[in-house]
PDB file of N, CA and C in Angstrom:
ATOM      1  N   UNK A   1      -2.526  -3.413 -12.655  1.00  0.00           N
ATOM      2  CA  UNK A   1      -2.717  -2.128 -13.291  1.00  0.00           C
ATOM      3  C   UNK A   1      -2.021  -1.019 -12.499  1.00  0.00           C
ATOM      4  N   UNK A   2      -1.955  -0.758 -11.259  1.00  0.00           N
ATOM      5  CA  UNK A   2      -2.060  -0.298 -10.315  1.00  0.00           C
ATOM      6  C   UNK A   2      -0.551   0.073 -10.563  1.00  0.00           C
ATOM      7  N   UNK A   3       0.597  -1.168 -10.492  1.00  0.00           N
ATOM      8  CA  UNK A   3       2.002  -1.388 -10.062  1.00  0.00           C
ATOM      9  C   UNK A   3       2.321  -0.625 -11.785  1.00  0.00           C
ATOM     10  N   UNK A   4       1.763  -0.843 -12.958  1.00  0.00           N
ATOM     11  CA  UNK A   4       2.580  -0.402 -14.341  1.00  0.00           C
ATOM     12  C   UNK A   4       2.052   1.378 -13.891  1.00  0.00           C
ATOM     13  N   UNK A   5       0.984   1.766 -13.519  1.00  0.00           N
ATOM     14  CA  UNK A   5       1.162   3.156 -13.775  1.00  0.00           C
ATOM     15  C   UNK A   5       1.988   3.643 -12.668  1.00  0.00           C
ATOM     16  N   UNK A   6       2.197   3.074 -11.358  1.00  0.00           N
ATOM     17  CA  UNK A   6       3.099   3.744 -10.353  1.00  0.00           C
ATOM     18  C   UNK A   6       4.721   3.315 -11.245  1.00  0.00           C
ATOM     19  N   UNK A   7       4.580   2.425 -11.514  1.00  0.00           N
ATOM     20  CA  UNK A   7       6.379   2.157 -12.037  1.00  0.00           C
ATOM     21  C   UNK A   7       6.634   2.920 -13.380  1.00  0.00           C
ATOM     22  N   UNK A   8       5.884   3.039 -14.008  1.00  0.00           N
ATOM     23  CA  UNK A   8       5.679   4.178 -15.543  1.00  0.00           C
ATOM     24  C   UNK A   8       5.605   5.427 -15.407  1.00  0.00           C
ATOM     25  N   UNK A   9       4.875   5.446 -13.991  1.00  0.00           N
ATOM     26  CA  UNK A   9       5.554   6.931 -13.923  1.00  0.00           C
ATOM     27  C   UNK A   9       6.905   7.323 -13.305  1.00  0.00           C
ATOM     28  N   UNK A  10       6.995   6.455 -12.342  1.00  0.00           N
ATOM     29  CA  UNK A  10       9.016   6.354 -11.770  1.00  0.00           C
ATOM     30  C   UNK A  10       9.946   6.392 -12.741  1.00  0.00           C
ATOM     31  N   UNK A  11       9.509   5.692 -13.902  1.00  0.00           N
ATOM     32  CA  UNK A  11      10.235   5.550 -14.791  1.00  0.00           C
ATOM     33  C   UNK A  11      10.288   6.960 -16.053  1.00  0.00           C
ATOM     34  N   UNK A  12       9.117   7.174 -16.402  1.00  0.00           N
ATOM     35  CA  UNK A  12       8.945   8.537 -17.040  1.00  0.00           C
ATOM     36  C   UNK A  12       9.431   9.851 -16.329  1.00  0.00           C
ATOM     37  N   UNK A  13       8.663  10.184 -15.594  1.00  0.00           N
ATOM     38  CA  UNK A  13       8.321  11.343 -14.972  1.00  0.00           C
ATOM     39  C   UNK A  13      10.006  11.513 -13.887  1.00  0.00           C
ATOM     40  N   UNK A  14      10.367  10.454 -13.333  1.00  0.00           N
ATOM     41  CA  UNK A  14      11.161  10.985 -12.375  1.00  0.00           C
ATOM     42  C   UNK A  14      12.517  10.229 -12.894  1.00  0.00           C
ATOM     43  N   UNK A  15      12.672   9.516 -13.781  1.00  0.00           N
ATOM     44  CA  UNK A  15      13.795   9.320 -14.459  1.00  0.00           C
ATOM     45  C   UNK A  15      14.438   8.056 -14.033  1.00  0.00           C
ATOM     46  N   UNK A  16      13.947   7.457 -12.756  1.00  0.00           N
ATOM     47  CA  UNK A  16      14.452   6.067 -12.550  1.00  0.00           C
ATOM     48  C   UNK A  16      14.789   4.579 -13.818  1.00  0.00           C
ATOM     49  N   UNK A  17      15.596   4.192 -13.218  1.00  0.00           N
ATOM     50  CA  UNK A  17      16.214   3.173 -14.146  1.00  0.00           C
ATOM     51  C   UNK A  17      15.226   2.063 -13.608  1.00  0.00           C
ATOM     52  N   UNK A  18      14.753   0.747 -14.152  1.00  0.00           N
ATOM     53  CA  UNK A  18      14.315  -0.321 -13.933  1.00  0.00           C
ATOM     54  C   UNK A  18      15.026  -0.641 -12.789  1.00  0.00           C
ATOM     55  N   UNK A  19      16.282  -0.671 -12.091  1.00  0.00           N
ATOM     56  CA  UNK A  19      16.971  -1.588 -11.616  1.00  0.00           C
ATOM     57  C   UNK A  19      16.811  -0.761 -10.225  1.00  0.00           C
ATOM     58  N   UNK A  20      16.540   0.746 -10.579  1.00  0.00           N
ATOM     59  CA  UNK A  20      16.576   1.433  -9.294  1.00  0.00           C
ATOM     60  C   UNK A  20      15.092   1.236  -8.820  1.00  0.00           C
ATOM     61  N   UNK A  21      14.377   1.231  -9.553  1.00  0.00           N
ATOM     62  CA  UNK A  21      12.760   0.756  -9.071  1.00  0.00           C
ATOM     63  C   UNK A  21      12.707  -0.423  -8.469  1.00  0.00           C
ATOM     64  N   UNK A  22      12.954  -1.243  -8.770  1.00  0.00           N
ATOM     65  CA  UNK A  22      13.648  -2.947  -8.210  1.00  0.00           C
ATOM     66  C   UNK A  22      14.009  -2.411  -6.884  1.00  0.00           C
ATOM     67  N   UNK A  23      15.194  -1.780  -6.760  1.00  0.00           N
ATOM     68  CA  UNK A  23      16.234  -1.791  -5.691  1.00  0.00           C
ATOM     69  C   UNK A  23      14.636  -0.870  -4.546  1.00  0.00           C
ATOM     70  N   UNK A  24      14.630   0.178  -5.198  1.00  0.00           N
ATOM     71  CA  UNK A  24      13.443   0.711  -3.891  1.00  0.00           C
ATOM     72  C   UNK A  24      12.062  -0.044  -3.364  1.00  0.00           C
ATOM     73  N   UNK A  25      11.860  -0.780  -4.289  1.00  0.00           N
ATOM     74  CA  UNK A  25      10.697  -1.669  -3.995  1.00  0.00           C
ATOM     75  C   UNK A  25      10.487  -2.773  -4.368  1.00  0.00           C
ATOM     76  N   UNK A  26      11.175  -3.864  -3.571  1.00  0.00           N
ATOM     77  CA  UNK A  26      11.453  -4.944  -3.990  1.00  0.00           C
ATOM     78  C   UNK A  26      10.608  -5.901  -4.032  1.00  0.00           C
ATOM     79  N   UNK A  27       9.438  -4.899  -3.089  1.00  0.00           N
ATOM     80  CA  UNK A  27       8.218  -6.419  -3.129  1.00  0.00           C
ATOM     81  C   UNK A  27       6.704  -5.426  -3.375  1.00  0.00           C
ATOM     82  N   UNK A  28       6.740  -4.784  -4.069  1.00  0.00           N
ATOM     83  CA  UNK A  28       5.741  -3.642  -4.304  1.00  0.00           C
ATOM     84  C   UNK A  28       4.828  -4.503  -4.641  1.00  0.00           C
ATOM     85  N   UNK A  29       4.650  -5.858  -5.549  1.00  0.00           N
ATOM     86  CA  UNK A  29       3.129  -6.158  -5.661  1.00  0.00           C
ATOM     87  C   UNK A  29       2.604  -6.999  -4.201  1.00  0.00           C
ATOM     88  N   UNK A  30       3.547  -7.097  -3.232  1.00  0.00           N
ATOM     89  CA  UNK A  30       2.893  -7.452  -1.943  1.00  0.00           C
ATOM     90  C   UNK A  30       2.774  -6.096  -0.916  1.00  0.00           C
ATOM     91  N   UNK A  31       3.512  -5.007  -1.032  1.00  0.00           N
ATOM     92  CA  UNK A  31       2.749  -3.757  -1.208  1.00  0.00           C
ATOM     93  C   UNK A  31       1.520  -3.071  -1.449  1.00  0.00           C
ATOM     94  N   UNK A  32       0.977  -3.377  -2.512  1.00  0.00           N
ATOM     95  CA  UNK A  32       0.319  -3.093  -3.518  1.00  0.00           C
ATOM     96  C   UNK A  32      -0.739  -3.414  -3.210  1.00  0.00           C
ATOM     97  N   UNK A  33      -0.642  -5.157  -2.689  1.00  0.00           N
ATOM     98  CA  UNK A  33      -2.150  -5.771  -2.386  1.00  0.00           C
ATOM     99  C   UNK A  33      -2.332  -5.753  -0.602  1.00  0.00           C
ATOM    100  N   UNK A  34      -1.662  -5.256   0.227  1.00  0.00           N
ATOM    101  CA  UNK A  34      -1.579  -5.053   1.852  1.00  0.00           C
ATOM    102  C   UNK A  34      -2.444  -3.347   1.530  1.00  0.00           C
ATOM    103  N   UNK A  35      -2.222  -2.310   0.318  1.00  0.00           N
ATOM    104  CA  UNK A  35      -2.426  -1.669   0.612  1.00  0.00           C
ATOM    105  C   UNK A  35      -3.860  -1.519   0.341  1.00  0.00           C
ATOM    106  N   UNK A  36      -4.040  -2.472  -0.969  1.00  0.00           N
ATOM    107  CA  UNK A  36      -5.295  -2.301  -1.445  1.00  0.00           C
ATOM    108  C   UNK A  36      -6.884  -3.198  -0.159  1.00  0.00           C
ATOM    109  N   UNK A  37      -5.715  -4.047   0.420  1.00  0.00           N
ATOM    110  CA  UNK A  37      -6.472  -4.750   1.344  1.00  0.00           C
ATOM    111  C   UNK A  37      -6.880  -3.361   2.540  1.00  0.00           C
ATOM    112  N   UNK A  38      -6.326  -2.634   2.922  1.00  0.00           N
ATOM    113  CA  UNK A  38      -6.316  -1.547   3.718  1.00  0.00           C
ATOM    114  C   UNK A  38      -7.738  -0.546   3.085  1.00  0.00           C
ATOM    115  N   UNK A  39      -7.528  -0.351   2.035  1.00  0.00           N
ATOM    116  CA  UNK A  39      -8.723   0.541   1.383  1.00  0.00           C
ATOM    117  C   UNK A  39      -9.888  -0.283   1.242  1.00  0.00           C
ATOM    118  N   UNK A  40      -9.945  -1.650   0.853  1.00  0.00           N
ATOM    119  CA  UNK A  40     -11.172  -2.179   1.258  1.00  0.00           C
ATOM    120  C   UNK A  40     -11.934  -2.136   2.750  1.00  0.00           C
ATOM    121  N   UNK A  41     -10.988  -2.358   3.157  1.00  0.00           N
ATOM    122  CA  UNK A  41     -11.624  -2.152   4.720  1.00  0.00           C
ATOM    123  C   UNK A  41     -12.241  -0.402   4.715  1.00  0.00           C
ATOM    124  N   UNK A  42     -11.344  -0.229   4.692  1.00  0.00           N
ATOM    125  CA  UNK A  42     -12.108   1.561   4.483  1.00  0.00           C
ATOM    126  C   UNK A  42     -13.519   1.493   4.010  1.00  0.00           C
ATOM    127  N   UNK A  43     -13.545   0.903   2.747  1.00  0.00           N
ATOM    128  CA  UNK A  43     -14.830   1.414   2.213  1.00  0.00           C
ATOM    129  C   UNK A  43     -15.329   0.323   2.941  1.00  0.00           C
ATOM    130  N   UNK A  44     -15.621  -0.554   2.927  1.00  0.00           N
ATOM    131  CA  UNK A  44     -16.578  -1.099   4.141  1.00  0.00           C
ATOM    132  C   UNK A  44     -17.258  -0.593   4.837  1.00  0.00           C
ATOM    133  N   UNK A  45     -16.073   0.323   6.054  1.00  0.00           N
ATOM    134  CA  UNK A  45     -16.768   1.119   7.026  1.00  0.00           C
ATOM    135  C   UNK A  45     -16.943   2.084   6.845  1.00  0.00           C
ATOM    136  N   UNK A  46     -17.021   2.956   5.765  1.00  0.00           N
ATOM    137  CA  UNK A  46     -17.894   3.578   5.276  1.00  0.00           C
ATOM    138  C   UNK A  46     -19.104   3.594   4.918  1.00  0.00           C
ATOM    139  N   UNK A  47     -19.470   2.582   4.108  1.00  0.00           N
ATOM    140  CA  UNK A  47     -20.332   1.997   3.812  1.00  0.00           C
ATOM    141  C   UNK A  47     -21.549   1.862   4.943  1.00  0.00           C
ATOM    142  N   UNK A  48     -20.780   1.306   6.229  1.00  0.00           N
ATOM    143  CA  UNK A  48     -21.751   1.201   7.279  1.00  0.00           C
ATOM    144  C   UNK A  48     -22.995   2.343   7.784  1.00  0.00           C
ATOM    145  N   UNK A  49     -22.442   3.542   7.321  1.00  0.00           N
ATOM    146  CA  UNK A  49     -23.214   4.466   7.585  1.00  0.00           C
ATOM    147  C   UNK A  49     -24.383   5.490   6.447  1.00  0.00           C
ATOM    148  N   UNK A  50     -25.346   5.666   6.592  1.00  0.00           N
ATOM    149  CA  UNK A  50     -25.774   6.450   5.462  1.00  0.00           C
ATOM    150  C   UNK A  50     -25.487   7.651   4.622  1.00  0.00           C
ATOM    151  N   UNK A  51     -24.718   7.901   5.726  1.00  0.00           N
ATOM    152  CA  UNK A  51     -23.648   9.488   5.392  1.00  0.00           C
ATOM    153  C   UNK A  51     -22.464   9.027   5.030  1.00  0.00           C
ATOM    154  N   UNK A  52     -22.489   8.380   4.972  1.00  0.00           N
ATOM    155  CA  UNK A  52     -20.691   7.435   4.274  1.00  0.00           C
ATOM    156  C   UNK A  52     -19.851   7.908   5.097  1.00  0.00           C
ATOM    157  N   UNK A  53     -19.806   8.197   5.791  1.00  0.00           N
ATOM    158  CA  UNK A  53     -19.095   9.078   7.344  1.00  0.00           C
ATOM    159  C   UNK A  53     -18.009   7.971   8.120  1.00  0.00           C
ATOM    160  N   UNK A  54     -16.966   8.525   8.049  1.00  0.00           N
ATOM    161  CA  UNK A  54     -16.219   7.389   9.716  1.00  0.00           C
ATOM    162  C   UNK A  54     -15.571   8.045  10.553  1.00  0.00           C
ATOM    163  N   UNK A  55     -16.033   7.440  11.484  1.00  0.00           N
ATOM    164  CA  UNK A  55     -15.518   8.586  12.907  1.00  0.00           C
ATOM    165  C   UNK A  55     -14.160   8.216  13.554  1.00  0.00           C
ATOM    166  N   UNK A  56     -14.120   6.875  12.961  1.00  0.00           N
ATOM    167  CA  UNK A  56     -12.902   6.181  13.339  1.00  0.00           C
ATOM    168  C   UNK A  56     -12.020   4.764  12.863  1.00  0.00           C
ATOM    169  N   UNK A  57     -10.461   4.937  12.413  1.00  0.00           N
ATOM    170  CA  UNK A  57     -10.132   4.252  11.590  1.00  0.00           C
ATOM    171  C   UNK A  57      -8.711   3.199  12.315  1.00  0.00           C
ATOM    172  N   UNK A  58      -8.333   3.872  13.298  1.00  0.00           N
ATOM    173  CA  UNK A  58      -7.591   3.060  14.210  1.00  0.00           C
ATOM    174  C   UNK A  58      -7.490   1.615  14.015  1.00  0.00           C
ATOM    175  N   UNK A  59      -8.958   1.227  14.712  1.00  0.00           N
ATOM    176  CA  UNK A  59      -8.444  -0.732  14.810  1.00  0.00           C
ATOM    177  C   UNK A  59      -8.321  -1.156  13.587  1.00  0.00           C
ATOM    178  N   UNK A  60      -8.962  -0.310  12.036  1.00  0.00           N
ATOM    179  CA  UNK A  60      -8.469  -0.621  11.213  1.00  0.00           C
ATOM    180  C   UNK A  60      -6.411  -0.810  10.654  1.00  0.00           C
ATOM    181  N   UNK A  61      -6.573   0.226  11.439  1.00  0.00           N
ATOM    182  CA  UNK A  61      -4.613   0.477  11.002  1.00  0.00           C
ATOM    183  C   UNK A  61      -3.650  -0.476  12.025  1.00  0.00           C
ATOM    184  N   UNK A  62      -4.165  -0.494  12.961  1.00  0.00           N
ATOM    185  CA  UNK A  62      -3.781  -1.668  13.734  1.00  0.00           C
ATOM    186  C   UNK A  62      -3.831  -2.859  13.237  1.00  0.00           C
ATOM    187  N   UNK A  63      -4.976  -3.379  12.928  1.00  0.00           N
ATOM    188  CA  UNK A  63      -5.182  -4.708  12.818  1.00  0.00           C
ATOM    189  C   UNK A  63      -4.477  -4.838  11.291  1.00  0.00           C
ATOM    190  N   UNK A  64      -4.376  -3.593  10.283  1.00  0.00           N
ATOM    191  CA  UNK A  64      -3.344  -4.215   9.215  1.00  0.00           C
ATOM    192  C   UNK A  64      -1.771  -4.124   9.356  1.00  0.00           C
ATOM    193  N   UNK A  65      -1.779  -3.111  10.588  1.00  0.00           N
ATOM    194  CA  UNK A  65      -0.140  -2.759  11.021  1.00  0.00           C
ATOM    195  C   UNK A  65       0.282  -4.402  11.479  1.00  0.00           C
ATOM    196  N   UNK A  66      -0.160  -5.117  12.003  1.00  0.00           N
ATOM    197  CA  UNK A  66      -0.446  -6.250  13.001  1.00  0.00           C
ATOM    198  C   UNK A  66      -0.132  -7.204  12.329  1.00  0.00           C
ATOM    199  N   UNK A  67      -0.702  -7.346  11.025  1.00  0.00           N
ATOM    200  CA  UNK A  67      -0.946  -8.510  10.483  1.00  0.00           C
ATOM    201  C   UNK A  67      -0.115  -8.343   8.573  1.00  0.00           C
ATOM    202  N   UNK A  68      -0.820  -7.714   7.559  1.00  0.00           N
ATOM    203  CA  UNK A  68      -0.063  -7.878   6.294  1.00  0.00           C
ATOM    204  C   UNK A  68       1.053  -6.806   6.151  1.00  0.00           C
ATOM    205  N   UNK A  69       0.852  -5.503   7.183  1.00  0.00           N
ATOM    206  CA  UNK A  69       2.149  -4.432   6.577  1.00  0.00           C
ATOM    207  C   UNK A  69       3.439  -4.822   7.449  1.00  0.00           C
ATOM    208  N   UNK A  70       3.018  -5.281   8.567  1.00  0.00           N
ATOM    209  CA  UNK A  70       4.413  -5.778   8.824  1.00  0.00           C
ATOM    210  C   UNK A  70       5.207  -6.715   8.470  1.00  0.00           C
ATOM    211  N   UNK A  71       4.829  -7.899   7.383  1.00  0.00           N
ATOM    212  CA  UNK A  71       6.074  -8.070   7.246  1.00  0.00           C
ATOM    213  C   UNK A  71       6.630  -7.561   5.940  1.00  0.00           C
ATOM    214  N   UNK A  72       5.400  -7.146   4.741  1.00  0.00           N
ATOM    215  CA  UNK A  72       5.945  -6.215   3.837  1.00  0.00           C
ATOM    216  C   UNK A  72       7.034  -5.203   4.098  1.00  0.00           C
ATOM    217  N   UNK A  73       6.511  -4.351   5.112  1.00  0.00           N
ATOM    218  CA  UNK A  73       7.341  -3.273   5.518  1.00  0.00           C
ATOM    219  C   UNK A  73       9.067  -3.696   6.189  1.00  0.00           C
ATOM    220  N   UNK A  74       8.903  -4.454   7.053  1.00  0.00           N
ATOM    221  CA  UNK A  74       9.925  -4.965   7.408  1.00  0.00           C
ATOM    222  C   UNK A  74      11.044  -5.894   6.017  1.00  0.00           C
ATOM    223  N   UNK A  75      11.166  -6.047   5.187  1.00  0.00           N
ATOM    224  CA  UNK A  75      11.301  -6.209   4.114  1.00  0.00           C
ATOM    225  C   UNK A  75      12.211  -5.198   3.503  1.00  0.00           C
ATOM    226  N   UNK A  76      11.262  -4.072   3.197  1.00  0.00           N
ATOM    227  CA  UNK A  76      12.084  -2.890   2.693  1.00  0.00           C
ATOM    228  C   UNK A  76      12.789  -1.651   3.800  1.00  0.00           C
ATOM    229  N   UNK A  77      12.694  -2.263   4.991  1.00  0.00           N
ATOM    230  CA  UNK A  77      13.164  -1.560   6.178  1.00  0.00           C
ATOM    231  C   UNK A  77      14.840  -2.222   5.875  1.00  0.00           C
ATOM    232  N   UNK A  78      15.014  -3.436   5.705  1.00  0.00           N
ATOM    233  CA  UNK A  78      16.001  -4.632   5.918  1.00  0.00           C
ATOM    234  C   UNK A  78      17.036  -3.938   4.784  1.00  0.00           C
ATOM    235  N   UNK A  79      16.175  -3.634   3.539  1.00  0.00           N
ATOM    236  CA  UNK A  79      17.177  -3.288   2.599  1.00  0.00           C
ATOM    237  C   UNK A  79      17.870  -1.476   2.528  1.00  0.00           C
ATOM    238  N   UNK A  80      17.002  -1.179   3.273  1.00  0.00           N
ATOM    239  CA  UNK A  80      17.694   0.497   3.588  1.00  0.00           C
ATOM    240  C   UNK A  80      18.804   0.308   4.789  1.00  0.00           C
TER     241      UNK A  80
END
């Protein structure tokens, strides 16, 4: 769901061609799910508290920098 309204709007709103959406994001639904894996963790630790409060999100960004965004990222680093 996620990938048709970000690419529908690239495509509407900012005028991109299919091929140029391709070319900028070549692996957006492994994107897509590194990022969504990232926001679960969020709400998690949110969750932990009664105030839905987090004081700190670090070893979260680490431990996904570490593990699923790098090699996504490295990916579309390769093609710029």
């Amino acid at each position: 769901m996620f990938r048709q309204v970000f690419v529908r709007s690239l495509l509407s709103y900012v005028g991109l061609s299919c091929d140029t959406v391709e070319q900028m994001f070549p692996c957006l639904d492994q994107l897509i799910s590194v990022h969504r894996a990232l926001l679960r963790s969020f709400i998690v630790r949110q969750q932990l508290r009664p105030d839905r409060s987090v004081d700190d999100v670090g070893d979260l960004l680490v431990k996904q920098v570490s593990t699923g965004m790098r090699s996504s990222y490295a990916d579309i680093v390769v093609i710029f």
